[in-house]
PDB file of N, CA and C in Angstrom:
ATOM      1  N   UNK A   1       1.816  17.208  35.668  1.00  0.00           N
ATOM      2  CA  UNK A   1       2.265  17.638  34.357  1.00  0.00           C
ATOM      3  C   UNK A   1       3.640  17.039  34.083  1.00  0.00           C
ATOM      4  N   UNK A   2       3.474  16.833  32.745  1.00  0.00           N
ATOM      5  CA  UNK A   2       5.063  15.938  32.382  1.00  0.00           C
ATOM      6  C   UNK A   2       5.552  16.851  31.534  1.00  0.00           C
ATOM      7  N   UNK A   3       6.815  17.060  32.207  1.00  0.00           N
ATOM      8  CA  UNK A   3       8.143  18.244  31.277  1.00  0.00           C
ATOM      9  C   UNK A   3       9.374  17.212  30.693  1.00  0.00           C
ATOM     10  N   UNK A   4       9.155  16.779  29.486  1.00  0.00           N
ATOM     11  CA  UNK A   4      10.264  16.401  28.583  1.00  0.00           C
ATOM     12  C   UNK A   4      11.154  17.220  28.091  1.00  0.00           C
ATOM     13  N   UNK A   5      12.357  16.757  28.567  1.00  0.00           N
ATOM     14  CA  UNK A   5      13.449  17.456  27.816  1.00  0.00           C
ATOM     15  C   UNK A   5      13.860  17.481  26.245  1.00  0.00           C
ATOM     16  N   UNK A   6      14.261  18.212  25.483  1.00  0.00           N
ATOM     17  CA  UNK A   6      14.736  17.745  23.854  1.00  0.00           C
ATOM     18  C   UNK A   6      15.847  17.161  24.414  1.00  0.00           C
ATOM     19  N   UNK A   7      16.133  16.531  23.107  1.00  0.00           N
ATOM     20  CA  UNK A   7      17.246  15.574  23.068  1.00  0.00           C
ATOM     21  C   UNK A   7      18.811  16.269  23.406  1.00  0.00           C
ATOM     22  N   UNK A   8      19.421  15.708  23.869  1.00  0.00           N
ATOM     23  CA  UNK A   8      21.136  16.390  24.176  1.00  0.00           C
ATOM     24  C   UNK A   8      21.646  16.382  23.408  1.00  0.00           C
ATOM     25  N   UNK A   9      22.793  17.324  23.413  1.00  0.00           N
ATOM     26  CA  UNK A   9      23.585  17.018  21.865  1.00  0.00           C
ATOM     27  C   UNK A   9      24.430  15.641  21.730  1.00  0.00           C
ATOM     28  N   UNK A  10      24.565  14.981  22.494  1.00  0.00           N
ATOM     29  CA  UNK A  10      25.253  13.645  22.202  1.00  0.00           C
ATOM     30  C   UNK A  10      24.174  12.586  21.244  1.00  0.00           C
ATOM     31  N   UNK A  11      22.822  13.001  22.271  1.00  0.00           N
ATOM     32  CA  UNK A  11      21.980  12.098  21.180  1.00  0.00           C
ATOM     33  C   UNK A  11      21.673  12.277  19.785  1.00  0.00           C
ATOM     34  N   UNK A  12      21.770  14.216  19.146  1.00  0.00           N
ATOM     35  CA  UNK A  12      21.353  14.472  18.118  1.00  0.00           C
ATOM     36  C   UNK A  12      22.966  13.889  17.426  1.00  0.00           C
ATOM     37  N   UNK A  13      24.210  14.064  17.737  1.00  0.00           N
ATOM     38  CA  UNK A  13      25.125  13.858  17.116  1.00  0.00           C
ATOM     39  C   UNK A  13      25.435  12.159  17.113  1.00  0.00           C
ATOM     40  N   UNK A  14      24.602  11.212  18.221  1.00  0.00           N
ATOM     41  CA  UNK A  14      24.483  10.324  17.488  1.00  0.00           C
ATOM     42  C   UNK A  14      23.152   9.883  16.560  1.00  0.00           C
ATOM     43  N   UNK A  15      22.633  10.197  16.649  1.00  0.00           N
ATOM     44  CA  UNK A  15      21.130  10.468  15.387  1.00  0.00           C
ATOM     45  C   UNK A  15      21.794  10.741  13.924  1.00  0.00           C
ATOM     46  N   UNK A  16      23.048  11.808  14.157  1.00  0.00           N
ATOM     47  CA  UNK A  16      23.249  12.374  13.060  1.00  0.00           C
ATOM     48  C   UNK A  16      24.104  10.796  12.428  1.00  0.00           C
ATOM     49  N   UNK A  17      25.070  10.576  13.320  1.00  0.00           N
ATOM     50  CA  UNK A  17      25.601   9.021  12.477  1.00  0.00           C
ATOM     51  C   UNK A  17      24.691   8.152  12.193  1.00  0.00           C
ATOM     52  N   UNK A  18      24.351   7.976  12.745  1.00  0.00           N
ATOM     53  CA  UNK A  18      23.232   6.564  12.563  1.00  0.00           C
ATOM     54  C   UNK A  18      22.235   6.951  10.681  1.00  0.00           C
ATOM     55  N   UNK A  19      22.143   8.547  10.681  1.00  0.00           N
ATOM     56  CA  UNK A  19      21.357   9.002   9.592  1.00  0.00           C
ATOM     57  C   UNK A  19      22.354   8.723   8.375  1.00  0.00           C
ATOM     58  N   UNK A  20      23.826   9.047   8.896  1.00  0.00           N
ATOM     59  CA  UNK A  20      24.693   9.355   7.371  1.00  0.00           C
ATOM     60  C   UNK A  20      25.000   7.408   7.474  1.00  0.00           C
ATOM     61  N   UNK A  21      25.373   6.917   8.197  1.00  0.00           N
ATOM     62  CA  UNK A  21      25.731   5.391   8.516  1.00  0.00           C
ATOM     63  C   UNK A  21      24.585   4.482   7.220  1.00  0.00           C
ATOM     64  N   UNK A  22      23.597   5.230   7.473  1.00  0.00           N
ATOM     65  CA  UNK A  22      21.920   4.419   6.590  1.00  0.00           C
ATOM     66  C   UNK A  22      21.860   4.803   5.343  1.00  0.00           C
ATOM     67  N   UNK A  23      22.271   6.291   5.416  1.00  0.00           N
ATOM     68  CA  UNK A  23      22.560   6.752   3.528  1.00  0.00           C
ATOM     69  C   UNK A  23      23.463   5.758   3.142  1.00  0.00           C
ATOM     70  N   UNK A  24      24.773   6.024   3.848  1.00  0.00           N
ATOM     71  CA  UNK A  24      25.537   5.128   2.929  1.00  0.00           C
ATOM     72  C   UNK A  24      25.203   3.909   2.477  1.00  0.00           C
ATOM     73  N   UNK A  25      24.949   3.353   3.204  1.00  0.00           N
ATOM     74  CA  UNK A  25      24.387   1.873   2.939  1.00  0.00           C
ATOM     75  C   UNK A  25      23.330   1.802   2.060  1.00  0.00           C
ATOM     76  N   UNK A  26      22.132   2.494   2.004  1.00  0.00           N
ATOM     77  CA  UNK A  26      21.258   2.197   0.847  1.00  0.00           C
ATOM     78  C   UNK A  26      21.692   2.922  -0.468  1.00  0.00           C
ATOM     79  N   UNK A  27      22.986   3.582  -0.437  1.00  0.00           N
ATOM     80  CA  UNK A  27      23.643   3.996  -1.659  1.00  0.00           C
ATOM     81  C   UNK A  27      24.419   3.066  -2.109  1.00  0.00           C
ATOM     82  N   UNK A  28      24.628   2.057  -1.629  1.00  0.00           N
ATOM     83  CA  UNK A  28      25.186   1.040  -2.152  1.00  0.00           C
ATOM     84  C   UNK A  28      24.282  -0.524  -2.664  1.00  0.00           C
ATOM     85  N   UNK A  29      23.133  -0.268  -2.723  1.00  0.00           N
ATOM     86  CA  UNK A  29      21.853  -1.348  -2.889  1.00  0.00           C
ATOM     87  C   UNK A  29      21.236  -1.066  -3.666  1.00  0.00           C
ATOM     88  N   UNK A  30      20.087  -1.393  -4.257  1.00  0.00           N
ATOM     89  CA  UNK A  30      18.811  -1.128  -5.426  1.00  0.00           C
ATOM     90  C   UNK A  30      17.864  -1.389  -4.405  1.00  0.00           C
ATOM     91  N   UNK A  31      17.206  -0.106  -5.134  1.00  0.00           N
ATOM     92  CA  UNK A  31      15.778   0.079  -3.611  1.00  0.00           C
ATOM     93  C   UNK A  31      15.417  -1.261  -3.484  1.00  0.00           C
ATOM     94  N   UNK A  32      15.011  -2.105  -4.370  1.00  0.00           N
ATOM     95  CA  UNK A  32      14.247  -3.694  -4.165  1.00  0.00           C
ATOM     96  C   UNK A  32      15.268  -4.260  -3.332  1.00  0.00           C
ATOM     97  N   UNK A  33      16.368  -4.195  -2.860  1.00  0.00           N
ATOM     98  CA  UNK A  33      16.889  -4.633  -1.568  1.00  0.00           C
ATOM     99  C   UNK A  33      16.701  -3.824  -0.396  1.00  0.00           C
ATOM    100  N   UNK A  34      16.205  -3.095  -0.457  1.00  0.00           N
ATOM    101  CA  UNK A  34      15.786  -2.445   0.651  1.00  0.00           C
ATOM    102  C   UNK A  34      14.192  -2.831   0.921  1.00  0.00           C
ATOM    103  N   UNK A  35      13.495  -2.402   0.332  1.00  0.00           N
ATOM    104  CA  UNK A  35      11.869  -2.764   0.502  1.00  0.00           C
ATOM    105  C   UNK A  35      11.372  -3.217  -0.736  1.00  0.00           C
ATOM    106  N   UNK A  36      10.244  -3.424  -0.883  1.00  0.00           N
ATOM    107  CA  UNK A  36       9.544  -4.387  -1.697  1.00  0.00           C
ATOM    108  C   UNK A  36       8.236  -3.489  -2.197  1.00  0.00           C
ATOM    109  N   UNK A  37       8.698  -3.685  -3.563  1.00  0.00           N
ATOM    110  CA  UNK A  37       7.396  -3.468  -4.446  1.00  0.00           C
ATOM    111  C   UNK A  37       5.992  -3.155  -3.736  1.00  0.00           C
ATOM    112  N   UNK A  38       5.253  -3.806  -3.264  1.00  0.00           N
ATOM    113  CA  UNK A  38       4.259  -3.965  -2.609  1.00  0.00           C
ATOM    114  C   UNK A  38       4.293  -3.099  -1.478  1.00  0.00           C
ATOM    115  N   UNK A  39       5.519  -3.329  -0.833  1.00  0.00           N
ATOM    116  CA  UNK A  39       5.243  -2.719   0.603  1.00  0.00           C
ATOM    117  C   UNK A  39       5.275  -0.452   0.249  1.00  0.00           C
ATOM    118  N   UNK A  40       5.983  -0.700  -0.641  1.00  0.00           N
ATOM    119  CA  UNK A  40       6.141   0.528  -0.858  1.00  0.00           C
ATOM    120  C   UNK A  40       4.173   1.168  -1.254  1.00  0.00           C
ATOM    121  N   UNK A  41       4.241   0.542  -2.366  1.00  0.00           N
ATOM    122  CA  UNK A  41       2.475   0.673  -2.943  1.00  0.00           C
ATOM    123  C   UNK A  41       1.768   0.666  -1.830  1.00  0.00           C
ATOM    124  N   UNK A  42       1.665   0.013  -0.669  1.00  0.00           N
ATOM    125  CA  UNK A  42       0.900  -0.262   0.444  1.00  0.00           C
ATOM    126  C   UNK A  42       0.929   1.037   1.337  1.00  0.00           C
ATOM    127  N   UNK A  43       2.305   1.493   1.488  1.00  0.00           N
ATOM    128  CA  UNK A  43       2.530   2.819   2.109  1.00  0.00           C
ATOM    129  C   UNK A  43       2.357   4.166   1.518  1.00  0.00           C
ATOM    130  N   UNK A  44       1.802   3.797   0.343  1.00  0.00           N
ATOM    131  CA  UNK A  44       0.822   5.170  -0.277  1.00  0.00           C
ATOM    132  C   UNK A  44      -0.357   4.722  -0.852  1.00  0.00           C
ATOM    133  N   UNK A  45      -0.508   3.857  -0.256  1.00  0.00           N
ATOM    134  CA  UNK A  45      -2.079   3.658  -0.509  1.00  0.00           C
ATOM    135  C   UNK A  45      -3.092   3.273  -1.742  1.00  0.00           C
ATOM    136  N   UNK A  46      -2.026   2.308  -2.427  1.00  0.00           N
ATOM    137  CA  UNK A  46      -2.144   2.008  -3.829  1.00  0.00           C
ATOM    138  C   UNK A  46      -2.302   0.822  -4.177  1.00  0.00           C
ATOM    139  N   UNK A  47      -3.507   0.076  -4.501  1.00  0.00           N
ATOM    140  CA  UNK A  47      -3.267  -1.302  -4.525  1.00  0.00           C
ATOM    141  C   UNK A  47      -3.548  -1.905  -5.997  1.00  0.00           C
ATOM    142  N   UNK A  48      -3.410  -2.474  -6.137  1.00  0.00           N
ATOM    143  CA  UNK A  48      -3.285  -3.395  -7.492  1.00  0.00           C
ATOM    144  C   UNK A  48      -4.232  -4.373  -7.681  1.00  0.00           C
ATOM    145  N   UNK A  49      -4.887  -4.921  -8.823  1.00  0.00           N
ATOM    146  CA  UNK A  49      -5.735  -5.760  -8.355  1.00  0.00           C
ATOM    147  C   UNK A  49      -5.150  -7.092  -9.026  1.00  0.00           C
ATOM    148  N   UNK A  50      -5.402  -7.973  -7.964  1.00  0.00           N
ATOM    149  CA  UNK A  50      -5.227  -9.293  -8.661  1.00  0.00           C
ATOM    150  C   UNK A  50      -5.532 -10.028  -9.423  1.00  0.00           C
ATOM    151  N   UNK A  51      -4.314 -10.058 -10.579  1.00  0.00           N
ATOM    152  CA  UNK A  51      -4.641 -11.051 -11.911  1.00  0.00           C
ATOM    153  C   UNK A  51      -5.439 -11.856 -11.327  1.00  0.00           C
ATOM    154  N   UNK A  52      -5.633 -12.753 -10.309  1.00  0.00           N
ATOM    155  CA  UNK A  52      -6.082 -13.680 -10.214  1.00  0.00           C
ATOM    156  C   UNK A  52      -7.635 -13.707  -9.935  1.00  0.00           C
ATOM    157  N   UNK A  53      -8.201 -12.455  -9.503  1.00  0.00           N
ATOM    158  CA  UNK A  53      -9.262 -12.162  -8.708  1.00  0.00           C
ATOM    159  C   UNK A  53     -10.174 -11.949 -10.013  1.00  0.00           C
ATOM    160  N   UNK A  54      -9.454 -11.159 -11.158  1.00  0.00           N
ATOM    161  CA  UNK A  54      -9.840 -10.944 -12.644  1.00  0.00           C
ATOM    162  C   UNK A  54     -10.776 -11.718 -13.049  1.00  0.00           C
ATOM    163  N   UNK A  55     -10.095 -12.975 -12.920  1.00  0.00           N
ATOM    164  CA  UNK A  55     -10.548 -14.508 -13.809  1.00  0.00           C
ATOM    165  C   UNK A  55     -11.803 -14.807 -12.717  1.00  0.00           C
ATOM    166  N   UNK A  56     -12.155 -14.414 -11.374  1.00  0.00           N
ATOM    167  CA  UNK A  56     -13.033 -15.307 -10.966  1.00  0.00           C
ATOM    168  C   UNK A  56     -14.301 -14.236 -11.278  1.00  0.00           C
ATOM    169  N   UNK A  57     -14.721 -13.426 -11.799  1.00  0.00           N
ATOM    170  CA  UNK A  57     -15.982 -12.809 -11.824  1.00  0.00           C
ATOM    171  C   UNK A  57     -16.679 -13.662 -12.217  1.00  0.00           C
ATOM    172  N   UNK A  58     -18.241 -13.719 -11.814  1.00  0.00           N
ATOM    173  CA  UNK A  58     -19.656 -14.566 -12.338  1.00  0.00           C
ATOM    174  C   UNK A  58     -20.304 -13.283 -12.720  1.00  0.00           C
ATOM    175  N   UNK A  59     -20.868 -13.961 -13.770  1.00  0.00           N
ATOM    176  CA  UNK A  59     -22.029 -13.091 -14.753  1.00  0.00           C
ATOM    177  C   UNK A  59     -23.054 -13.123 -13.948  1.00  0.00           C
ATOM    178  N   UNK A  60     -23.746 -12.606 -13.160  1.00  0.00           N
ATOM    179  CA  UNK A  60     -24.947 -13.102 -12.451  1.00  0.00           C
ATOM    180  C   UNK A  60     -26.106 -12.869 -13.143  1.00  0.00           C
ATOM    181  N   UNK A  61     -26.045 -11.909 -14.599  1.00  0.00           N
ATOM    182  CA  UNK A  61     -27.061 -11.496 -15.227  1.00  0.00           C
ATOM    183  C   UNK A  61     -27.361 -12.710 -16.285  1.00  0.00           C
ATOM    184  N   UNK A  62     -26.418 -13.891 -16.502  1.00  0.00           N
ATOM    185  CA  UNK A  62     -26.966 -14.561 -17.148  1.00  0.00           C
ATOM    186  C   UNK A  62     -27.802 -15.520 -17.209  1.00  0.00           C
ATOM    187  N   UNK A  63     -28.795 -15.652 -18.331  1.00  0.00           N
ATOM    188  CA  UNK A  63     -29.974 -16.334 -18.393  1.00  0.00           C
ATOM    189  C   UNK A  63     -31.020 -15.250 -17.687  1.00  0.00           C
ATOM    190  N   UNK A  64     -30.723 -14.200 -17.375  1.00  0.00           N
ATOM    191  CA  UNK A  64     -31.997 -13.639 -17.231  1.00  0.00           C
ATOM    192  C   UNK A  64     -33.092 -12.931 -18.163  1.00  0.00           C
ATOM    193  N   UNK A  65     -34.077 -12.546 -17.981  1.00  0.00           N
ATOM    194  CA  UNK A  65     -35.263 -12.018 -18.809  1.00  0.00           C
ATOM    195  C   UNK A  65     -34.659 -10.649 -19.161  1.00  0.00           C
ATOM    196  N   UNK A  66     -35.091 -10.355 -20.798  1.00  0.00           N
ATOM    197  CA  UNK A  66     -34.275  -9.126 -20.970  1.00  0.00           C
ATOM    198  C   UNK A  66     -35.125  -8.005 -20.135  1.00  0.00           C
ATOM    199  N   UNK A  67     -34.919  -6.792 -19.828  1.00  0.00           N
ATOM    200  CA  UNK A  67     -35.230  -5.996 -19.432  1.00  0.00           C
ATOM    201  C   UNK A  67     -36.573  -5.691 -19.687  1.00  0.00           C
ATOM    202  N   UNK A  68     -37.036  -5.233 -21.021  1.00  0.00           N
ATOM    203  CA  UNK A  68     -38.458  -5.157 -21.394  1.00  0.00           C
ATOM    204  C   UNK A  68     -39.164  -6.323 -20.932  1.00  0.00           C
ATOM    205  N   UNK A  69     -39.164  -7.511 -20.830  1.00  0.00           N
ATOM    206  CA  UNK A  69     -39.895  -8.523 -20.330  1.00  0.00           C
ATOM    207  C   UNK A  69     -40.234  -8.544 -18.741  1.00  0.00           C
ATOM    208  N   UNK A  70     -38.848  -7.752 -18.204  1.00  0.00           N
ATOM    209  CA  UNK A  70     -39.302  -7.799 -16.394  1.00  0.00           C
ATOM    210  C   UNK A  70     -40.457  -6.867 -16.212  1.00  0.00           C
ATOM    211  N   UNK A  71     -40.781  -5.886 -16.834  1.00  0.00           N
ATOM    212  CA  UNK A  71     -41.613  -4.897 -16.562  1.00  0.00           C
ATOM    213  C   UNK A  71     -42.948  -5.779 -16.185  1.00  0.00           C
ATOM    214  N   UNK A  72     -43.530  -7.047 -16.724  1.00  0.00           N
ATOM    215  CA  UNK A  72     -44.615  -7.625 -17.219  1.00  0.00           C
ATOM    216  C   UNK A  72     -44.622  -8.601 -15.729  1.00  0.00           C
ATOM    217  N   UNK A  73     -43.748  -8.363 -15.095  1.00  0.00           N
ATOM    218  CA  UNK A  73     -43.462  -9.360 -14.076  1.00  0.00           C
ATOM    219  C   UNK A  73     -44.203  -8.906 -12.794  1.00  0.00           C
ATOM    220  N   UNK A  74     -43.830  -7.912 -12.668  1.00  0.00           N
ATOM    221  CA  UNK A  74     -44.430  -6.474 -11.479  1.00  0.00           C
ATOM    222  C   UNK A  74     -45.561  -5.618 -11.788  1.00  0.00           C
ATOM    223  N   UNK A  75     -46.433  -5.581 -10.923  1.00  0.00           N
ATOM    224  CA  UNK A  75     -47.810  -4.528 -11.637  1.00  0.00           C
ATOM    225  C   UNK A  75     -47.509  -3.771 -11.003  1.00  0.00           C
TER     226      UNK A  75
END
């Protein structure tokens, strides 16, 4: 059996700098210097679809027999 200790107070009181050290700093930035559009969307699970993916659809229904005509196809 493995007995882990919690952390000591030297480590939580350096945890605690390192936490206020990181506020400050991203209080001085615009979130888009911190992370990225995307990555954020990605980390809740939100995706976007690509303009580009838009433009490639194929009609696959075209040129086919209208509907009433397939019936005549199959007995």
């Amino acid at each position: 059996m493995i007995c882990l200790l919690g952390p000591s107070y030297r480590e939580m009181h350096l945890a605690e700098q390192v936490t206020n050290n990181l506020k400050e700093l991203a209080q001085q930035v615009t979130p888009g210097d911190i992370v990225s559009t995307y990555g954020v969307r990605k980390a809740m699970g939100i995706s976007i679809p690509s303009p580009v993916a838009e433009n490639n659809f194929v009609d696959l229904t075209e040129g086919m027999c209208p509907v009433e005509n397939q019936s005549d196809q199959y007995p």
